[in-house]
N, C-alpha and C. Protein backbone atom coordinates (compact mmCIF):
# COMPACT_ATOMS: atom_id res chain seq x y z
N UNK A 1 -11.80 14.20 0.55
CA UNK A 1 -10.99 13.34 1.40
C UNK A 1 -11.86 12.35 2.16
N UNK A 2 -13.18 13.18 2.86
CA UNK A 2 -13.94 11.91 2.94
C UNK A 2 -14.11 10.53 2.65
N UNK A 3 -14.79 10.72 1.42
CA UNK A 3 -15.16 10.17 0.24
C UNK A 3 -13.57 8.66 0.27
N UNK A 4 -12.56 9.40 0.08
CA UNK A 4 -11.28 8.40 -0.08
C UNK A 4 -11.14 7.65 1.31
N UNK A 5 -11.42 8.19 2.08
CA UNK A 5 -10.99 7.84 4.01
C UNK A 5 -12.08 6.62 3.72
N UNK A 6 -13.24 7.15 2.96
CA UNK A 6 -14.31 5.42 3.92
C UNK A 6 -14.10 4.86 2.79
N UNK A 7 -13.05 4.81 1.57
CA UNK A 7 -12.84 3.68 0.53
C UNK A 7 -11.98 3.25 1.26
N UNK A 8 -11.07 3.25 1.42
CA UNK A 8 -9.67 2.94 1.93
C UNK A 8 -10.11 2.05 3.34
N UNK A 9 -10.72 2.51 4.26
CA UNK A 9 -11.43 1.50 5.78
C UNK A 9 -11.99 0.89 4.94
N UNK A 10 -12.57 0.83 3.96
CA UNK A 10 -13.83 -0.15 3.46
C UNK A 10 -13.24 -1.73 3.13
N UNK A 11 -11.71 -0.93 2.16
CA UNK A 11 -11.10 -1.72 1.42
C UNK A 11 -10.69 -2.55 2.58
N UNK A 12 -9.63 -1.94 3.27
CA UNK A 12 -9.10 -2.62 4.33
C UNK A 12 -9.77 -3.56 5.48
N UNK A 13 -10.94 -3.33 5.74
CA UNK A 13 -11.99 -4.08 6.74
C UNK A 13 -12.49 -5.39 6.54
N UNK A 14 -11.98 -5.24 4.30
CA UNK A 14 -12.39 -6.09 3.62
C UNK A 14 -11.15 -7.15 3.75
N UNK A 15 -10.35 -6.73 4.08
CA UNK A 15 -9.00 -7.31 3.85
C UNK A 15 -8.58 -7.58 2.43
N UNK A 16 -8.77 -7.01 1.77
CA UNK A 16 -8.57 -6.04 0.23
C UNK A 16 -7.25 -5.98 -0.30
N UNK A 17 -6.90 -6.61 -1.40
CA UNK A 17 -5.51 -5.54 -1.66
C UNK A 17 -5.61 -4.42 -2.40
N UNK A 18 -4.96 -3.12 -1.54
CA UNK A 18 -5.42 -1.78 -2.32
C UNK A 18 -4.30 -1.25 -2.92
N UNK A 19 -4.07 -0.48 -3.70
CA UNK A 19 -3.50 0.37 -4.40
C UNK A 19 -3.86 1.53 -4.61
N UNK A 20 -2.54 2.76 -4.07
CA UNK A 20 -3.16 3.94 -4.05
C UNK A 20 -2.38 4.72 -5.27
N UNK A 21 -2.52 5.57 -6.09
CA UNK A 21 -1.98 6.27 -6.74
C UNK A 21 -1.51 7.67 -6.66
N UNK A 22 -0.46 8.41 -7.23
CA UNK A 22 -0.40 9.81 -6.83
C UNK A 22 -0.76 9.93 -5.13
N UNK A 23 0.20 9.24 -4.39
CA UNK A 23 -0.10 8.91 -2.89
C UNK A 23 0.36 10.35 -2.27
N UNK A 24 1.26 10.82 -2.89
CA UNK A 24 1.42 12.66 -2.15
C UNK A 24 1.75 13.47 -3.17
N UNK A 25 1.96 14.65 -2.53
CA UNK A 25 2.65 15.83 -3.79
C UNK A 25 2.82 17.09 -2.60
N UNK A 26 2.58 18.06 -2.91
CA UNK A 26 3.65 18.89 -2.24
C UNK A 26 2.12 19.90 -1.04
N UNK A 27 0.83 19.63 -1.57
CA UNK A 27 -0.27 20.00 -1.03
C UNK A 27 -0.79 18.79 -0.56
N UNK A 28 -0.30 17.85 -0.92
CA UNK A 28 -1.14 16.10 0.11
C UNK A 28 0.03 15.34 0.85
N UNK A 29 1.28 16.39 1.55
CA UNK A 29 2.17 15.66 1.33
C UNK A 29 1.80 14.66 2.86
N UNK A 30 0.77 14.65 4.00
CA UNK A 30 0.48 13.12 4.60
C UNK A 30 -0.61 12.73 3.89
N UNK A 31 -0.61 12.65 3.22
CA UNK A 31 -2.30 11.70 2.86
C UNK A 31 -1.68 9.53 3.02
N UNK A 32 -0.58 9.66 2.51
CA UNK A 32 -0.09 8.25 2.81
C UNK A 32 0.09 7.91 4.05
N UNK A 33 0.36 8.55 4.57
CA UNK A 33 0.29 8.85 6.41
C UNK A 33 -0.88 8.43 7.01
N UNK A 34 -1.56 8.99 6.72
CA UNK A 34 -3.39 9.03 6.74
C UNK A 34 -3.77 7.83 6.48
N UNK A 35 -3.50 7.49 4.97
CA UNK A 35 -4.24 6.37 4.74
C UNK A 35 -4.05 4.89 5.64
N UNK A 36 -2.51 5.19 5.99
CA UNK A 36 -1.56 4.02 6.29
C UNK A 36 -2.28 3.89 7.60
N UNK A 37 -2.67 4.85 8.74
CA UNK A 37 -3.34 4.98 9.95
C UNK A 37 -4.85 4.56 9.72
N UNK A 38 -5.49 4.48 8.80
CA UNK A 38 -6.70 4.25 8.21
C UNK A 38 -6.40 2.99 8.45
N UNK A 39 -5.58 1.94 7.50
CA UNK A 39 -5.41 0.38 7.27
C UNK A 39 -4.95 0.13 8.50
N UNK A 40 -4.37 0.85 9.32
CA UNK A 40 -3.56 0.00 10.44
C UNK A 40 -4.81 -0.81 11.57
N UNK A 41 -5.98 0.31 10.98
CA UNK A 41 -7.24 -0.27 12.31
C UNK A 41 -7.64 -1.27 12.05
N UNK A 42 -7.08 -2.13 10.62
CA UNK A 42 -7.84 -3.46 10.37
C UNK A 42 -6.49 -4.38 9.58
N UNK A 43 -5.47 -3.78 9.59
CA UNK A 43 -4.11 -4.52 9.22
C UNK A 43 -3.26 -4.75 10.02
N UNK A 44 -2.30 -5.60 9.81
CA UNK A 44 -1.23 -5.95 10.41
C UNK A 44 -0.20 -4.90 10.41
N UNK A 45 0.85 -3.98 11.37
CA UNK A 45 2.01 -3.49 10.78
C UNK A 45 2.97 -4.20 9.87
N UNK A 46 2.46 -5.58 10.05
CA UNK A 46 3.97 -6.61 9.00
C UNK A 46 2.67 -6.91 7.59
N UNK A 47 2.05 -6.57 7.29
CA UNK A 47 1.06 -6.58 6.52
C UNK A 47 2.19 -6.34 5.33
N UNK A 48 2.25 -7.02 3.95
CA UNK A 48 3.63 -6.97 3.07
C UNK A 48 3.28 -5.96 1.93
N UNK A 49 4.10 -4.84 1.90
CA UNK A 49 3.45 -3.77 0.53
C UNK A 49 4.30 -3.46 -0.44
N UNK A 50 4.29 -2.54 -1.26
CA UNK A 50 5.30 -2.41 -2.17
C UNK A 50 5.41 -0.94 -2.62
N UNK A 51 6.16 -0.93 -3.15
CA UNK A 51 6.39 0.91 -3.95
C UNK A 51 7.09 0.88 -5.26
N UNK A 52 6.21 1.21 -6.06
CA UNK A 52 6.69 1.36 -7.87
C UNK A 52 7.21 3.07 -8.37
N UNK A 53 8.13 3.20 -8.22
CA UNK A 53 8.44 4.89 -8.02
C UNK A 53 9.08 4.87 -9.99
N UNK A 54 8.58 5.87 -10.43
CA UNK A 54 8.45 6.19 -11.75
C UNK A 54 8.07 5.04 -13.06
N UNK A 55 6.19 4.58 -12.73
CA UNK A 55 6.64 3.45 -13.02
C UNK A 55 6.66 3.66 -15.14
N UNK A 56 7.57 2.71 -16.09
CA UNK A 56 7.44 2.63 -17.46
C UNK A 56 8.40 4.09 -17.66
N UNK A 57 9.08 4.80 -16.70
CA UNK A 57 9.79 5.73 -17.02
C UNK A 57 11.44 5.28 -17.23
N UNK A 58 12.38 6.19 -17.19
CA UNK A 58 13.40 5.80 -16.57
C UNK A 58 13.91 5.95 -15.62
N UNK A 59 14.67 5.04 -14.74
CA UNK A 59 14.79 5.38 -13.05
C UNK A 59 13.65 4.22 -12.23
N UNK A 60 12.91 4.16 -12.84
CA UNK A 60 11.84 2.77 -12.09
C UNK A 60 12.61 2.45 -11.37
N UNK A 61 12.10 2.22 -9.96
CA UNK A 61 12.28 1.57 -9.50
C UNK A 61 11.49 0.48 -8.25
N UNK A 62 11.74 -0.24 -7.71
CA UNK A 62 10.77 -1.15 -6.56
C UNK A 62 11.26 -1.34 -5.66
N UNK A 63 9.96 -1.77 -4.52
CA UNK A 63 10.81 -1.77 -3.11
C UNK A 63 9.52 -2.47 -2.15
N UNK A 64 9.84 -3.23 -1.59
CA UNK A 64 9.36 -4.13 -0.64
C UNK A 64 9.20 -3.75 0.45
N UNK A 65 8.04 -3.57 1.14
CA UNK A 65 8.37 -3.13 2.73
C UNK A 65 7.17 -3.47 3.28
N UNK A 66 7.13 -3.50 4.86
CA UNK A 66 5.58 -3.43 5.25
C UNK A 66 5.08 -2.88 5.67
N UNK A 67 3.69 -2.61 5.92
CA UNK A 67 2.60 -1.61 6.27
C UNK A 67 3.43 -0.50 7.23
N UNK A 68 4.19 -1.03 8.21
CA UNK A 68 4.68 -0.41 9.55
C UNK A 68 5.76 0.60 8.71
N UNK A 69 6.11 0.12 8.01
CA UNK A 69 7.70 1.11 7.35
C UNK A 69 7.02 1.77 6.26
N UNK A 70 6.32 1.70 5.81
CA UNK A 70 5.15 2.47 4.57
C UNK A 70 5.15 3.56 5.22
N UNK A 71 4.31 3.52 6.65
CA UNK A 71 3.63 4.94 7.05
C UNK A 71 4.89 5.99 7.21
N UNK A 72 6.04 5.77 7.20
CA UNK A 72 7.40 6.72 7.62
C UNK A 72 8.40 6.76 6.12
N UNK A 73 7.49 6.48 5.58
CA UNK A 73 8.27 6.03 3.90
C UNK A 73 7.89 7.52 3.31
N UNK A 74 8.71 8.31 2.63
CA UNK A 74 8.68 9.49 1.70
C UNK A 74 7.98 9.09 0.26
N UNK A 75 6.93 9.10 -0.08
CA UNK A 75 6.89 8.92 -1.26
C UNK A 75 6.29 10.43 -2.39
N UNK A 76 6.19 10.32 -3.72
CA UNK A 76 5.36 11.47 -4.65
C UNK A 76 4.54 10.90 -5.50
N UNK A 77 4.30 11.92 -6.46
CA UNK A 77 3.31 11.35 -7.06
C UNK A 77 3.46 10.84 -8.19
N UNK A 78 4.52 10.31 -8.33
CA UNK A 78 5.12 9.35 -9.60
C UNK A 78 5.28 8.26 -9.10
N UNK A 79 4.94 7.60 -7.54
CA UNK A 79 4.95 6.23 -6.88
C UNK A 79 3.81 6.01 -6.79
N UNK A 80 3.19 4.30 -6.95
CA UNK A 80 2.40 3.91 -6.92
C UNK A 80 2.51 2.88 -5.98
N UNK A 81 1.68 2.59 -4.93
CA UNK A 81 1.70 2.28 -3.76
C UNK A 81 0.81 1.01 -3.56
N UNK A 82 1.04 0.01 -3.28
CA UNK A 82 0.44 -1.61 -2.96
C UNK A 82 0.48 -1.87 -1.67
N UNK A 83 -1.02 -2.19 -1.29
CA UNK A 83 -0.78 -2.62 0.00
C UNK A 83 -1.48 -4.27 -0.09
N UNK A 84 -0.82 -4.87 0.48
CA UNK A 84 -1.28 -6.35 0.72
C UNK A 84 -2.52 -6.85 1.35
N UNK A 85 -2.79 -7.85 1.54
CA UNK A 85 -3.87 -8.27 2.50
C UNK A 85 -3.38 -8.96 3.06
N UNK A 86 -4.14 -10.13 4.04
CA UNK A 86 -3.32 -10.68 5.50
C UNK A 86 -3.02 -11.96 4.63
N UNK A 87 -3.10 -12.45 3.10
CA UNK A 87 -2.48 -13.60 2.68
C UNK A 87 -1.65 -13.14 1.94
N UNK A 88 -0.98 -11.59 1.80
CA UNK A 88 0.28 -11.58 0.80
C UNK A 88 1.43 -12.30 1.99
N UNK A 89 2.47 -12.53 0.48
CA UNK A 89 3.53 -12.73 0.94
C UNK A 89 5.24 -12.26 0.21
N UNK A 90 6.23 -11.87 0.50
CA UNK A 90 6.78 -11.89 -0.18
C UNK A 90 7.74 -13.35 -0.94
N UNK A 91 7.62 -13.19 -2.28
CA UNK A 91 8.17 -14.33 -2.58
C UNK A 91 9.36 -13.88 -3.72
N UNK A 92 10.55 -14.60 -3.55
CA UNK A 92 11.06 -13.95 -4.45
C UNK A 92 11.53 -12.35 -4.73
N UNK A 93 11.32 -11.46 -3.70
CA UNK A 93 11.82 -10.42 -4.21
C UNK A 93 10.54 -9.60 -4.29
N UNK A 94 9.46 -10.49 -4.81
CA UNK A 94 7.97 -9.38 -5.00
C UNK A 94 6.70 -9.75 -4.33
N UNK A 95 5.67 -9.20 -4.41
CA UNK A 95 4.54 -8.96 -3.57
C UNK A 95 3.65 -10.41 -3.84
N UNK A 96 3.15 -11.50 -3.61
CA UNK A 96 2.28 -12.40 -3.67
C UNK A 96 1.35 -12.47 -3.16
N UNK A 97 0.18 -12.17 -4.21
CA UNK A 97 -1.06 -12.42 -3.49
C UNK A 97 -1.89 -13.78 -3.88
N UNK A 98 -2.33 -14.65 -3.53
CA UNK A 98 -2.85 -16.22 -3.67
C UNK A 98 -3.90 -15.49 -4.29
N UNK A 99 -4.26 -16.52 -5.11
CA UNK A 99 -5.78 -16.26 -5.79
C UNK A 99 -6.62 -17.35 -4.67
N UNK A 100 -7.95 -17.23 -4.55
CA UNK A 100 -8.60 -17.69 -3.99
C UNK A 100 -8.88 -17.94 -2.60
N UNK A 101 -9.77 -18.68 -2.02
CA UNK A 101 -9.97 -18.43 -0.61
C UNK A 101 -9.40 -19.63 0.35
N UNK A 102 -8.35 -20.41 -0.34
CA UNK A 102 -8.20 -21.47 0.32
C UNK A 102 -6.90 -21.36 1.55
N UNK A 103 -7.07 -21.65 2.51
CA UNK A 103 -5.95 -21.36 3.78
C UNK A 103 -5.26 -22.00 3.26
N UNK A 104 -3.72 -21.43 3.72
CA UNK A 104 -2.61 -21.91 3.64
C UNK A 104 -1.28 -21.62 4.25
């Protein structure tokens, strides 16, 4: 858990977009909790993320939310979890991240 705690600050400090996988199960069931308190020390709560719950199965589904509603969000380990950086945006319905470093 270590090991994941200083990827996750690392990512986030970086202002990173991360993606976590298999984010709980029934023996990790805060680790998304955790992590989400991890990003919050260098993210925004409106920071824009997403949730892919069974993804290429049937039942897929998606969902838009941000950092702040993530950490109180139920998820398992058939969701795959996106977190933004401070230039996502939502556009359209889904997660946008700009390529490159130019303000806007």
């Amino acid at each position: 858990m270590e090991v994941i705690e200083r990827r996750i600050r690392a990512a986030a400090m970086a202002d990173m977009a991360i993606c976590i996988y298999n984010p709980s199960s029934k023996k990790r069931a805060d680790y998304l909790r955790r992590a989400c308190g991890w990003i919050l020390e260098y993210q925004r709560p409106e920071t824009v993320c997403g949730l892919v719950r069974q993804i290429g199965r049937e039942g897929e589904s998606m969902e838009i939310l941000t950092l702040g509603e993530l950490c109180e969000t139920a998820v398992d380990m058939f969701t795959t979890v996106f977190v933004g950086n401070s230039c996502t945006r939502q556009v359209g319905g889904r997660m946008v991240t700009p390529r490159g470093y130019r303000n806007e």
